[in-house]
Protein backbone atom coordinates (compact mmCIF):
# COMPACT_ATOMS: atom_id res chain seq x y z
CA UNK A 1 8.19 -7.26 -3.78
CA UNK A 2 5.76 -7.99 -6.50
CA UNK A 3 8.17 -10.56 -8.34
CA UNK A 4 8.36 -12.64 -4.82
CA UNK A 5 4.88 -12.59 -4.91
CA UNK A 6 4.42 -13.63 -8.55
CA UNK A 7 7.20 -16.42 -8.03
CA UNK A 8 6.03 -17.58 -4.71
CA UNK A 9 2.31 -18.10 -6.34
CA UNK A 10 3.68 -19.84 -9.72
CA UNK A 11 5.69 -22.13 -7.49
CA UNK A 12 2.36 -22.95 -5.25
CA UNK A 13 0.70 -23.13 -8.31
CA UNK A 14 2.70 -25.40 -9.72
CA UNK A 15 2.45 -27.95 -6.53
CA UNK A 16 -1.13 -28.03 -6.98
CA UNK A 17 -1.31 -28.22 -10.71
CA UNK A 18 -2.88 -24.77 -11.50
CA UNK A 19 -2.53 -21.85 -12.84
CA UNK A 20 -1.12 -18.75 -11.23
CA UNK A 21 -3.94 -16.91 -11.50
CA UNK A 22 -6.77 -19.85 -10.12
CA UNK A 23 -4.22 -18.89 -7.38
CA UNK A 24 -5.54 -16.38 -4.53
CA UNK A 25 -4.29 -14.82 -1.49
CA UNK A 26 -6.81 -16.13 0.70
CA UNK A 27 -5.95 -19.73 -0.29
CA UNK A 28 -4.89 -21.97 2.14
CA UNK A 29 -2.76 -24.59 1.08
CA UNK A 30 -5.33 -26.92 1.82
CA UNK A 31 -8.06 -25.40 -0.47
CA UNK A 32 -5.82 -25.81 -3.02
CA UNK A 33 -5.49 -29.78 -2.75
CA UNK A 34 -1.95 -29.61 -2.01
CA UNK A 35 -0.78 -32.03 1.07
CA UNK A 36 2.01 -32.28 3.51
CA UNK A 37 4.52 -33.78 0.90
CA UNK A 38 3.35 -30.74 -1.42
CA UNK A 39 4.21 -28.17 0.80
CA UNK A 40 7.62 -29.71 1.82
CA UNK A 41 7.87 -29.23 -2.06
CA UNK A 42 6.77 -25.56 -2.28
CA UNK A 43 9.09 -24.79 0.48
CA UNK A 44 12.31 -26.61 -1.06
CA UNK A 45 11.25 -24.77 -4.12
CA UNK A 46 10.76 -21.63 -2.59
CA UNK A 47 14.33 -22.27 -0.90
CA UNK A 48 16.04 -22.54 -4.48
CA UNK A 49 14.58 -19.78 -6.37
CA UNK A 50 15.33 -16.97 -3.58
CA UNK A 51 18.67 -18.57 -1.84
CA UNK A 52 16.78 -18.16 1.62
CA UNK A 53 16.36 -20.56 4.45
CA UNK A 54 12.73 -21.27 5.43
CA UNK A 55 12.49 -21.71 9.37
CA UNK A 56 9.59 -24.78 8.62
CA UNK A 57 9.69 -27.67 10.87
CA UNK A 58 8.02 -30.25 8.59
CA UNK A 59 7.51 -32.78 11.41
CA UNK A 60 5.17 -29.75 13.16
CA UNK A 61 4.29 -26.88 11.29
CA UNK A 62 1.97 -25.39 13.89
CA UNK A 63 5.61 -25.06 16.34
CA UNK A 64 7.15 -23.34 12.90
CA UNK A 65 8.05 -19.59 12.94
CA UNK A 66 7.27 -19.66 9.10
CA UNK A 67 3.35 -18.86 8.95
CA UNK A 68 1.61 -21.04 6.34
CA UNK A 69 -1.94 -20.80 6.92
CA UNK A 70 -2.27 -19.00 3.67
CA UNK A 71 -1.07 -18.06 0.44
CA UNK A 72 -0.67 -14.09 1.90
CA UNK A 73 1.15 -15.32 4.95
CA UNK A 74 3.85 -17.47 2.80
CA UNK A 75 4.39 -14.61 0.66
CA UNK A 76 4.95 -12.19 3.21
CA UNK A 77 7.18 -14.86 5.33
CA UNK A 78 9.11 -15.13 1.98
CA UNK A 79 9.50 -11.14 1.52
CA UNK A 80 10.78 -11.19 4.97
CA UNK A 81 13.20 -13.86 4.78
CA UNK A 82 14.48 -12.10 1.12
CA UNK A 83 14.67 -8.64 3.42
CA UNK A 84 16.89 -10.24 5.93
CA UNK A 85 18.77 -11.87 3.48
CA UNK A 86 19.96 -8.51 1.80
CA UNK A 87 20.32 -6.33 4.80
């Protein structure tokens, strides 16, 4: 689980034009400086590099079952999605 961590937080780096490690778990995307076209980015991103489908609804992500109110909750919604993917 430590490698979807690390690639989850290089690929939200990357959005907001940082470096993995200026990158912490209490984050939210906002605190970051990364906006609503940014995250539709991440999660396309996130999409490609673990072959998973990410439940977001872009149009209203408070109705999505994906939890992004921090970089913690995206990572565990992405070790979840890799889980179900492989059982």
């Amino acid at each position: 689980m430590a490698e979807i961590k690390q690639k989850v937080v290089e690929i939200i780096a990357e959005q907001a034009v940082l470096e993995p490690s200026d990158v912490s778990m209490d984050h939210t995307l906002e605190d970051l400086g990364i906006d609503s076209l940014g995250l539709v980015e991440s999660i396309f991103a996130i999409e490609e590099a673990f072959d998973v489908q990410v439940p977001f609804n872009a149009n209203d992500p408070s109705e999505s079952d994906f939890d992004i109110s921090d970089v913690k909750s995206i990572v565990t919604g992405v070790e979840k999605l890799v889980a179900e993917q492989h059982s």
